[in-house]
N, C-alpha and C. Protein backbone atom coordinates (compact mmCIF):
# COMPACT_ATOMS: atom_id res chain seq x y z
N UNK A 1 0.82 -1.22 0.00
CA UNK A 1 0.00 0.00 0.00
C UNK A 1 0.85 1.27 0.00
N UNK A 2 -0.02 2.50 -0.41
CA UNK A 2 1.01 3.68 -0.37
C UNK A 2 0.82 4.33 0.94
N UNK A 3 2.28 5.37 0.94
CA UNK A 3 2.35 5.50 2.19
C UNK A 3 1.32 6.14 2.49
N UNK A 4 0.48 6.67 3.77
CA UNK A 4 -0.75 8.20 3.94
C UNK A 4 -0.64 9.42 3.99
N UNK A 5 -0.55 10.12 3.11
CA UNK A 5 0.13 11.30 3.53
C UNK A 5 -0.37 12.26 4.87
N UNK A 6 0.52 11.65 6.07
CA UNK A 6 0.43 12.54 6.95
C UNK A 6 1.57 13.61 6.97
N UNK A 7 1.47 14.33 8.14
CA UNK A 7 2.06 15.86 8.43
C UNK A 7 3.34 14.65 8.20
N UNK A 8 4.06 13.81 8.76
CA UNK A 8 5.50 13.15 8.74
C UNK A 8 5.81 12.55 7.31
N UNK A 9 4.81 12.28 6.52
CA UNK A 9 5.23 11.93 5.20
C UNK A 9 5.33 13.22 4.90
N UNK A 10 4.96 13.86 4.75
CA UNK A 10 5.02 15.22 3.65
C UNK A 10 6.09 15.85 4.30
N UNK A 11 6.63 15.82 5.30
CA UNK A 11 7.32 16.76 5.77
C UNK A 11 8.87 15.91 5.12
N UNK A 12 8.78 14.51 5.49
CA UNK A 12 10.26 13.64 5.23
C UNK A 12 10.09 13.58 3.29
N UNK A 13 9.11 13.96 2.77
CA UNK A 13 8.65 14.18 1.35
C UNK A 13 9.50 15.69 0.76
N UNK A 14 9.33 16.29 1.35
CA UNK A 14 9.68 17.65 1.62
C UNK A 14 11.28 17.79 1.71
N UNK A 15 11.53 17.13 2.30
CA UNK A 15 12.97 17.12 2.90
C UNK A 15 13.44 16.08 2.00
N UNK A 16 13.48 15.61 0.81
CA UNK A 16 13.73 14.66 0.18
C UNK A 16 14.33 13.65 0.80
N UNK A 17 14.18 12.97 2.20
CA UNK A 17 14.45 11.80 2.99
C UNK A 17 13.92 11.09 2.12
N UNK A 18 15.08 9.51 2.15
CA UNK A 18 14.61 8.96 0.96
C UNK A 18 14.44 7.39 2.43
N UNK A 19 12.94 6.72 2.71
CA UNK A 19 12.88 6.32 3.76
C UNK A 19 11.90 4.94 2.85
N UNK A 20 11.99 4.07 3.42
CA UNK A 20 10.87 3.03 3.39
C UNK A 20 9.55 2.49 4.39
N UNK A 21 8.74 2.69 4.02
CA UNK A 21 7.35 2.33 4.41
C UNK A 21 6.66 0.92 4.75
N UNK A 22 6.33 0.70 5.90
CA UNK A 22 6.32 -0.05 6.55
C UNK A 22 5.00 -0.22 7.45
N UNK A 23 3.66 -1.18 6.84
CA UNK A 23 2.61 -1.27 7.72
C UNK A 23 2.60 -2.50 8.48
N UNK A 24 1.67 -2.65 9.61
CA UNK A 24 1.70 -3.58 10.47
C UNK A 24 0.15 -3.44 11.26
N UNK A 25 -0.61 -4.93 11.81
CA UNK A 25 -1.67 -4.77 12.27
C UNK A 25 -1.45 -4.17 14.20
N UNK A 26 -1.95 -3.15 13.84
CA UNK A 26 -1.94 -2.26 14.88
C UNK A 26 -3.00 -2.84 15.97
N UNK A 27 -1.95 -3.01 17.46
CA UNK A 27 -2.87 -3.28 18.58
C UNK A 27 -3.09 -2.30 19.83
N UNK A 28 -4.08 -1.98 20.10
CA UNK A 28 -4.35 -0.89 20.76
C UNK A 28 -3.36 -1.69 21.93
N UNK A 29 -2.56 -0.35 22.64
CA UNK A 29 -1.31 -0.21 24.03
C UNK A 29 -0.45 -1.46 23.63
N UNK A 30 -0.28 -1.86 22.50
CA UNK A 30 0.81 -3.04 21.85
C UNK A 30 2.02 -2.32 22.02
N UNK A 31 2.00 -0.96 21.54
CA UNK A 31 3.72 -0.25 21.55
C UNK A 31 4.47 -1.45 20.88
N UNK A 32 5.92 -0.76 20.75
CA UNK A 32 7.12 -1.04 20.07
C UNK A 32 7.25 -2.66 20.01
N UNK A 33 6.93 -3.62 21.08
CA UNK A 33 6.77 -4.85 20.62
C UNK A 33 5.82 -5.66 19.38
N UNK A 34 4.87 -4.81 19.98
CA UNK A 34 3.65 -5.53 18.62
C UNK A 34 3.98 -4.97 17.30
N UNK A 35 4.95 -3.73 16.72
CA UNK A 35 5.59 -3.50 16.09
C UNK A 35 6.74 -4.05 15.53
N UNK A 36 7.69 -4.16 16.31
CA UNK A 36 8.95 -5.02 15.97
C UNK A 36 8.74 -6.41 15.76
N UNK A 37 7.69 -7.02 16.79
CA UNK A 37 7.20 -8.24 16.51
C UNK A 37 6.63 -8.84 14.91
N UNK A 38 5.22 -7.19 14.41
CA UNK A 38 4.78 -7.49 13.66
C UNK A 38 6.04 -7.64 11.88
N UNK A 39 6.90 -6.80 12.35
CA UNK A 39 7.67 -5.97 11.33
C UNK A 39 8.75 -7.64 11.57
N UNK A 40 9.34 -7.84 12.65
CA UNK A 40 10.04 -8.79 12.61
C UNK A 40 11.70 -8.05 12.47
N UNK A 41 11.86 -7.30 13.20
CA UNK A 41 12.88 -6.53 13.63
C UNK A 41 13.35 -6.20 15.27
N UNK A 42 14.14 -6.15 15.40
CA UNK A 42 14.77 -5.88 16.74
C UNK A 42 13.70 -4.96 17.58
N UNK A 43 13.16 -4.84 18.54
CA UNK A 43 12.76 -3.85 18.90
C UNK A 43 13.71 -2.89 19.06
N UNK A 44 14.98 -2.59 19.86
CA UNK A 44 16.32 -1.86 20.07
C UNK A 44 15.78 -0.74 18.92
N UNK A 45 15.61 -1.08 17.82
CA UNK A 45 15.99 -0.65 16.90
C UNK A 45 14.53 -0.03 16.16
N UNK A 46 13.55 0.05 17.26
CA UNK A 46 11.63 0.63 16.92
C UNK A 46 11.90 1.53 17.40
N UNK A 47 12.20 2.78 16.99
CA UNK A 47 12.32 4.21 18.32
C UNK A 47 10.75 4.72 18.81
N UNK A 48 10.32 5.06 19.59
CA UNK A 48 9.31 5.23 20.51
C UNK A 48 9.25 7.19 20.33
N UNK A 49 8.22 7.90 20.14
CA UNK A 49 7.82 8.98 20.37
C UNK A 49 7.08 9.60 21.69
N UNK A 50 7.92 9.44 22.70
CA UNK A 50 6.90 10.10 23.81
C UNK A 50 6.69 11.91 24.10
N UNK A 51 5.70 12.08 24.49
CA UNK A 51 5.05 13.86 24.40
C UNK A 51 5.53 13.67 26.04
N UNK A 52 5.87 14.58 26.76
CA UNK A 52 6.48 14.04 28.07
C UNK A 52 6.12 16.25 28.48
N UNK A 53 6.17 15.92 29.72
CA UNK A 53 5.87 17.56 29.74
C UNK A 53 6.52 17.63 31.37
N UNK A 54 6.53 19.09 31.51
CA UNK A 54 7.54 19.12 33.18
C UNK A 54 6.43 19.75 33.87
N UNK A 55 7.05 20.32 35.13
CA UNK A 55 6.35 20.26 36.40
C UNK A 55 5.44 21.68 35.83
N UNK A 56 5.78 22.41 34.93
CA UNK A 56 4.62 23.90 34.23
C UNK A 56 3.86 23.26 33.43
N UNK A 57 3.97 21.97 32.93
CA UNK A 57 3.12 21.79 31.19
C UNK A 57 3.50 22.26 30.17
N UNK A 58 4.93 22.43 30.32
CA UNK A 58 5.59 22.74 29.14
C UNK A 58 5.99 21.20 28.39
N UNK A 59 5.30 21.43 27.21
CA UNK A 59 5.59 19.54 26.71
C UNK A 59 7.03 19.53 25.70
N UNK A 60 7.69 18.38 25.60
CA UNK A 60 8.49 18.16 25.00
C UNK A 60 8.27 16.57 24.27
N UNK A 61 9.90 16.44 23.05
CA UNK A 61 9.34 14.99 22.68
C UNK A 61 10.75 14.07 22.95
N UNK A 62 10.37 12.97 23.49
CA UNK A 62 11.39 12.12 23.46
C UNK A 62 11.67 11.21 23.20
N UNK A 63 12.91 10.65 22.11
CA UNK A 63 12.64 9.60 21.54
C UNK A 63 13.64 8.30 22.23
N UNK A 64 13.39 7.38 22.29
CA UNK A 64 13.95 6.36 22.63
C UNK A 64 13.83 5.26 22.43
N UNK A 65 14.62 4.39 22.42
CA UNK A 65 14.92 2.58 21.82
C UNK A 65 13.62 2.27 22.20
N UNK A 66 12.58 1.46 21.38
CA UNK A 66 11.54 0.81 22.35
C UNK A 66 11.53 -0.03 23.13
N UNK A 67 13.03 -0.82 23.34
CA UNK A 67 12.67 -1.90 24.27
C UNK A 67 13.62 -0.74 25.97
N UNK A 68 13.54 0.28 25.88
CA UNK A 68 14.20 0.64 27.34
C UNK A 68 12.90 2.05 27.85
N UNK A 69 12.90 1.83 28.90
CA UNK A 69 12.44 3.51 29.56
C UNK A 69 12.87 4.61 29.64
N UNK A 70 12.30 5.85 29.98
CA UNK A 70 12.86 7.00 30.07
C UNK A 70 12.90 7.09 31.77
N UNK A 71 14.73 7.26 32.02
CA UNK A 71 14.01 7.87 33.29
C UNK A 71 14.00 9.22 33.37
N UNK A 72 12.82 9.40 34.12
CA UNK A 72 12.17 11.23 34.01
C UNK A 72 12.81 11.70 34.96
N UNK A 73 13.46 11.26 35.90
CA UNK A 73 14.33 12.19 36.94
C UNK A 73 15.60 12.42 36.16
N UNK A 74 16.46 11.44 35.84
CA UNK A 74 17.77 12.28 35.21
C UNK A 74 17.30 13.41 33.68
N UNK A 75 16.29 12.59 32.84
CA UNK A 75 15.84 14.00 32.36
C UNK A 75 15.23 15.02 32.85
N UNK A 76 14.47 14.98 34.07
CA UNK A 76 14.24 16.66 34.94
C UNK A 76 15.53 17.12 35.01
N UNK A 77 16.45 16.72 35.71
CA UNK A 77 18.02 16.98 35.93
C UNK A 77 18.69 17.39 34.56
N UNK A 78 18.63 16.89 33.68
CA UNK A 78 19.43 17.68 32.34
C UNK A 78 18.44 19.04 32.44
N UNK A 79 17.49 18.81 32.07
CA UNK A 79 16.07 19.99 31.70
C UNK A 79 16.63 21.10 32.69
N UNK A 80 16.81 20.92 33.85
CA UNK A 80 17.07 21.62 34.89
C UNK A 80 15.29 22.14 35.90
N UNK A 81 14.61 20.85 35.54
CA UNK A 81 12.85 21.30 35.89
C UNK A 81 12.63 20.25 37.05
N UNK A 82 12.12 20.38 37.85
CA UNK A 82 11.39 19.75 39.21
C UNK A 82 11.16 18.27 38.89
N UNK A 83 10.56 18.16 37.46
CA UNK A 83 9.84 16.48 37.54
C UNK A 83 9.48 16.93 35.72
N UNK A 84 9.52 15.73 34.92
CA UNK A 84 9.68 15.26 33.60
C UNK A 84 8.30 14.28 33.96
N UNK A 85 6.90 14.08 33.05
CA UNK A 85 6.09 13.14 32.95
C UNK A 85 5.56 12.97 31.78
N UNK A 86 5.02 11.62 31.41
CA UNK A 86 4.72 11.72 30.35
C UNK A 86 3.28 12.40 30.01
N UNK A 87 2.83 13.14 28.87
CA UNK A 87 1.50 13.77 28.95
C UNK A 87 0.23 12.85 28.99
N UNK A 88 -0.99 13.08 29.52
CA UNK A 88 -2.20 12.61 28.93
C UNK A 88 -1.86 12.53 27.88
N UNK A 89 -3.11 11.22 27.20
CA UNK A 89 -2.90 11.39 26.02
C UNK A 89 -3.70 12.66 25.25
N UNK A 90 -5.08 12.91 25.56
CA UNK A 90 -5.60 13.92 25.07
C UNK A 90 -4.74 14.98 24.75
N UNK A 91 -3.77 15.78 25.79
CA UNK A 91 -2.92 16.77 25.57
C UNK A 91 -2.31 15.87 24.97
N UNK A 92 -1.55 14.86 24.53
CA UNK A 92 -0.27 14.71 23.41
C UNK A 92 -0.85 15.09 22.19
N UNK A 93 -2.21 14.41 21.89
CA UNK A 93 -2.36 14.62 20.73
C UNK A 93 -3.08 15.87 20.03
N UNK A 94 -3.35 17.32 21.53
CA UNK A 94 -3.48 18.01 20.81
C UNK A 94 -1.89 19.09 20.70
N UNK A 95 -1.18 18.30 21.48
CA UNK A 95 0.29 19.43 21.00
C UNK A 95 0.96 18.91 19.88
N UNK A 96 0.26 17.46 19.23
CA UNK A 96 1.03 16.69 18.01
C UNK A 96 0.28 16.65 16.79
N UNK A 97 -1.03 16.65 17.33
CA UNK A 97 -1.91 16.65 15.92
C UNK A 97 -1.87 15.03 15.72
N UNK A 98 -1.45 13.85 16.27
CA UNK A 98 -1.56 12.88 16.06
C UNK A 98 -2.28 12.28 17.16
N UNK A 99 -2.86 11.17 16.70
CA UNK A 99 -3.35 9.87 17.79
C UNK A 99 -2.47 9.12 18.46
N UNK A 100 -2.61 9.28 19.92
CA UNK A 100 -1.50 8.31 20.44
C UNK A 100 -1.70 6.89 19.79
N UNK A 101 -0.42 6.03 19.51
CA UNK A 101 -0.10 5.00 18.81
C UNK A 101 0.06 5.41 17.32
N UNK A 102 0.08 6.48 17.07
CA UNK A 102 0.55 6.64 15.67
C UNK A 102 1.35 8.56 15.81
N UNK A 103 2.27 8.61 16.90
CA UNK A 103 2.52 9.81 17.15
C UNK A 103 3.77 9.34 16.41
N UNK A 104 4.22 10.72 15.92
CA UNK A 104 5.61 11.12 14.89
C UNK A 104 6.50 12.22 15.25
N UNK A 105 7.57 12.28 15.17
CA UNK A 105 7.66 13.17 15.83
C UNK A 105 8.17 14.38 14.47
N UNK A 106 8.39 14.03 13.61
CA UNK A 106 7.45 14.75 12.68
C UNK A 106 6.99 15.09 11.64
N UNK A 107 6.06 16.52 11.71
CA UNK A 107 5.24 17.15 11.20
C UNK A 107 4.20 17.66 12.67
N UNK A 108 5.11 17.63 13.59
CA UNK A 108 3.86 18.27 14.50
C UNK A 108 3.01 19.25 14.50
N UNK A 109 1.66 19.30 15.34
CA UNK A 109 1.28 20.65 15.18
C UNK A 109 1.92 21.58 15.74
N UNK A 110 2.15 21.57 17.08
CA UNK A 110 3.12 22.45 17.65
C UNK A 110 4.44 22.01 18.02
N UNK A 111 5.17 23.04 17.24
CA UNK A 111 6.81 23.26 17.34
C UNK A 111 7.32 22.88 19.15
N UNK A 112 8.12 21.81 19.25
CA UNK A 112 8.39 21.51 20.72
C UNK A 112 10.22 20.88 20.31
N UNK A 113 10.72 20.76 21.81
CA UNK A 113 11.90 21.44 21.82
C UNK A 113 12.21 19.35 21.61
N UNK A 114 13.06 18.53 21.12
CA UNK A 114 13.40 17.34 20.73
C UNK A 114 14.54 16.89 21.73
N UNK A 115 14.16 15.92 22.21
CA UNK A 115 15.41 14.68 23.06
C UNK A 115 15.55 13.46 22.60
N UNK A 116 16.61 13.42 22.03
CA UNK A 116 16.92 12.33 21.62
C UNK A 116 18.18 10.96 22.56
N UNK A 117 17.95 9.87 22.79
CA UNK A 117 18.38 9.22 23.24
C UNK A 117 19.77 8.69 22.18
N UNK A 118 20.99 9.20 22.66
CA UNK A 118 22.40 9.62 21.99
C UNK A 118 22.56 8.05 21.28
N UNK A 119 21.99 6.78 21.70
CA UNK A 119 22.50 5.50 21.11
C UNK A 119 21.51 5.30 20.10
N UNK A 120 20.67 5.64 20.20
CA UNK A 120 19.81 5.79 18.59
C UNK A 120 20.75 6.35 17.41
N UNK A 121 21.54 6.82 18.07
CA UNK A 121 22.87 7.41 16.83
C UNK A 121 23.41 5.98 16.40
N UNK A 122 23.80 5.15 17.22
CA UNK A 122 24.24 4.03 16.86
C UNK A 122 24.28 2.90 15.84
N UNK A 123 22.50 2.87 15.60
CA UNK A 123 22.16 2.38 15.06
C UNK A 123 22.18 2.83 13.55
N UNK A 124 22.14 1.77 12.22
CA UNK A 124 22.53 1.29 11.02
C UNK A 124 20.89 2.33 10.63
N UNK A 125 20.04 2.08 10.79
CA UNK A 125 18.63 2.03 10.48
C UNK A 125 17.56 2.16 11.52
N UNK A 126 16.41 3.16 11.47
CA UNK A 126 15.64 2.91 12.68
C UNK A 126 14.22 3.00 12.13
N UNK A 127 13.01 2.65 12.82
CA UNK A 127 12.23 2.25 12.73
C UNK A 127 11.54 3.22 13.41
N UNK A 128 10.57 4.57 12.89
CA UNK A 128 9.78 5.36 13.95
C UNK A 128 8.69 5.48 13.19
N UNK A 129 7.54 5.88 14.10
CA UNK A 129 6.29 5.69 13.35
C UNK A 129 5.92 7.46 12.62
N UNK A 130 5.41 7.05 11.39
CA UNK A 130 5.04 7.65 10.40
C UNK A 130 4.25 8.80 10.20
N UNK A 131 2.85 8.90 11.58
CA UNK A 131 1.95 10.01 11.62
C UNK A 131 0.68 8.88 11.55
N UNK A 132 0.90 7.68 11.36
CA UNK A 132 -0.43 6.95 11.69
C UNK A 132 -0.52 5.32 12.13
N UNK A 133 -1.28 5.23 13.10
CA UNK A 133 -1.66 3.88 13.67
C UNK A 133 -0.82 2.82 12.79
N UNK A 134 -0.21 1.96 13.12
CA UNK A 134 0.48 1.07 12.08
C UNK A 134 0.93 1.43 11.21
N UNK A 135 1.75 2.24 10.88
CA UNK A 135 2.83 2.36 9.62
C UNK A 135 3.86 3.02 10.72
N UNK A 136 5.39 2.58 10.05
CA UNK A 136 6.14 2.94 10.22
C UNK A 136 7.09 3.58 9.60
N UNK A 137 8.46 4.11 9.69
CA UNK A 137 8.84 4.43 8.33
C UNK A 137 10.33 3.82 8.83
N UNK A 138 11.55 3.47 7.91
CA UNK A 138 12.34 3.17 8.18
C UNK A 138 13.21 4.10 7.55
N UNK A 139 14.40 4.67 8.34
CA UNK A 139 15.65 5.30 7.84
C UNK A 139 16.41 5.55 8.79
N UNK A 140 17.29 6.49 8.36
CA UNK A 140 18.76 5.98 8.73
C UNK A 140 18.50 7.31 9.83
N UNK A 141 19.20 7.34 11.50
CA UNK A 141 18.63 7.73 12.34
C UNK A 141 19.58 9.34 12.47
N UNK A 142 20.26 9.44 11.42
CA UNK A 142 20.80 10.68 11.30
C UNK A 142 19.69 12.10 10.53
N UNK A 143 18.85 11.33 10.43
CA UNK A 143 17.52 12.05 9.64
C UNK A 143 16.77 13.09 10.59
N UNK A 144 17.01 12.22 12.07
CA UNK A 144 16.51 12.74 13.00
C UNK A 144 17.14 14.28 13.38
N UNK A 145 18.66 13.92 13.43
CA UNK A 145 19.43 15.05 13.57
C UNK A 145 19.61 15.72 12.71
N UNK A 146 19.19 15.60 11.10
CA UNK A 146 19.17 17.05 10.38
C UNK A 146 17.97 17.81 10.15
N UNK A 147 16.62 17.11 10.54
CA UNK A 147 15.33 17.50 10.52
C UNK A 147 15.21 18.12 11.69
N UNK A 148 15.04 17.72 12.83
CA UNK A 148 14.67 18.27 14.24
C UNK A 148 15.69 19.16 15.59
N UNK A 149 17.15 18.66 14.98
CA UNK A 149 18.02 19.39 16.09
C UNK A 149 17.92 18.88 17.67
N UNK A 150 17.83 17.50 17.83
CA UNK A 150 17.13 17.31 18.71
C UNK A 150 18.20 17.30 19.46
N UNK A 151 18.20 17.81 21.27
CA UNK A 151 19.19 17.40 22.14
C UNK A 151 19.53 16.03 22.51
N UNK A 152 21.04 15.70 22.58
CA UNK A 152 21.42 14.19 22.75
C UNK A 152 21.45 13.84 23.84
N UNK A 153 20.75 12.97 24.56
CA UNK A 153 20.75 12.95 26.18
C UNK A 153 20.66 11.62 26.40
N UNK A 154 21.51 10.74 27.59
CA UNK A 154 21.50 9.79 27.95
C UNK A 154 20.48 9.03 29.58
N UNK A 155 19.84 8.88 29.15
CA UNK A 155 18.18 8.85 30.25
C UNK A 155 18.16 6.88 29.86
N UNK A 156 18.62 6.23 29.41
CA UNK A 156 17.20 5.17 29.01
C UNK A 156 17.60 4.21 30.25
N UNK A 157 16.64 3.53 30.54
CA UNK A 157 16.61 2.30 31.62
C UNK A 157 16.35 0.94 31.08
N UNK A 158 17.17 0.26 30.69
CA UNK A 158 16.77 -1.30 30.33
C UNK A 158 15.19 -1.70 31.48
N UNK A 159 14.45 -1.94 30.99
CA UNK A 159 13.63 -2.74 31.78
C UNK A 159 14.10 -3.80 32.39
C-alpha cells in the first residue's frame, strides 16, 4: 500500500528523505513490541515517540529505543525542571496533531523542543512511526538530527 500522507510523510517528502514504508496490524497499548514483533525486527531498533511535559506543562518529545524507559528524573536533571512526565494522552495529541499509537515526531502541530536518546545514533537504520496507527517508516537515524536538532541525552533504563 502507499504511504498516507500525513504531516511526517510530507514533511520527510519535503525534505527529500529517501525512507521506506512499513505497515503492520496495529494493537491498541501493543507499543514497540507488537511493532517489531509485527515488522520482525529488533525492537532496540523501533524508536518510541513520547510527548512528556515538566512540572509547568511545558511539553516536550522524546525519543527512545523501544525496548528501554525513560528515566524522568535524570531528564528533569538535564532539563534543569522539578519532575519530567509523560503527557495525557488527550494533551499529546493536541500538541502533536496525532493519535496516540501513531505519534511522529514529525510534522507536529506544535513546534516543541526534541530529546533524543544519543545511542539511537548508533544504530545502522531505525524504525519510527510515520503520523499513523500502524505504519512505520524506516531510515537511517541521522535524519533525525538534520530534521529536528534534537538534544542528545542519555536517560534510558533497560527494563
Amino acid at each position: 500500500p502507499r504511504p498516507p500522507s500525513t504531516p511526517a510523510v510530507l514533511m520527510l517528502r519535503a525534505a527529500g528523505v529517501d525512507y521506506t514504508p512499513h505497515f503492520y496490524n496495529y494493537e491498541a497499548r501493543g507499543g514497540t513490541a507488537v511493532s517489531a514483533r509485527e515488522l520482525g525486527v529488533a525492537e532496540h531498533a523501533v524508536v518510541k515517540t513520547l510527548i512528556m511535559q515538566d512540572d509547568t506543562a511545558h511539553p516536550c518529545i522524546m525519543l527512545m529505543h523501544g525496548d528501554c524507559e525513560v528515566s524522568t528524573k535524570t531528564l528533569a536533571r538535564i532539563l534543569g525542571v522539578k519532575r519530567m512526565e509523560p503527557c495525557r494522552p488527550e494533551v499529546a495529541e493536541r500538541h502533536t496533531g496525532y493519535r496516540v499509537g501513531g505519534t511522529s515526531p514529525f510534522g507536529t502541530r506544535r513546534k516543541m523542543a526534541v530529546y533524543l536518546e544519543k545511542t539511537v545514533l548508533n544504530l545502522a537504520r531505525i524504525y519510527i512511526n510515520g503520523g499513523s496507527r500502524g505504519f512505520l517508516v524506516c531510515l537511517p537515524p541521522q535524519v533525525i538530527v538534520n530534521l529536528l536538532h534534537p538534544e542528545l541525552v542519555s536517560v534510558a533504563i533497560a527494563p
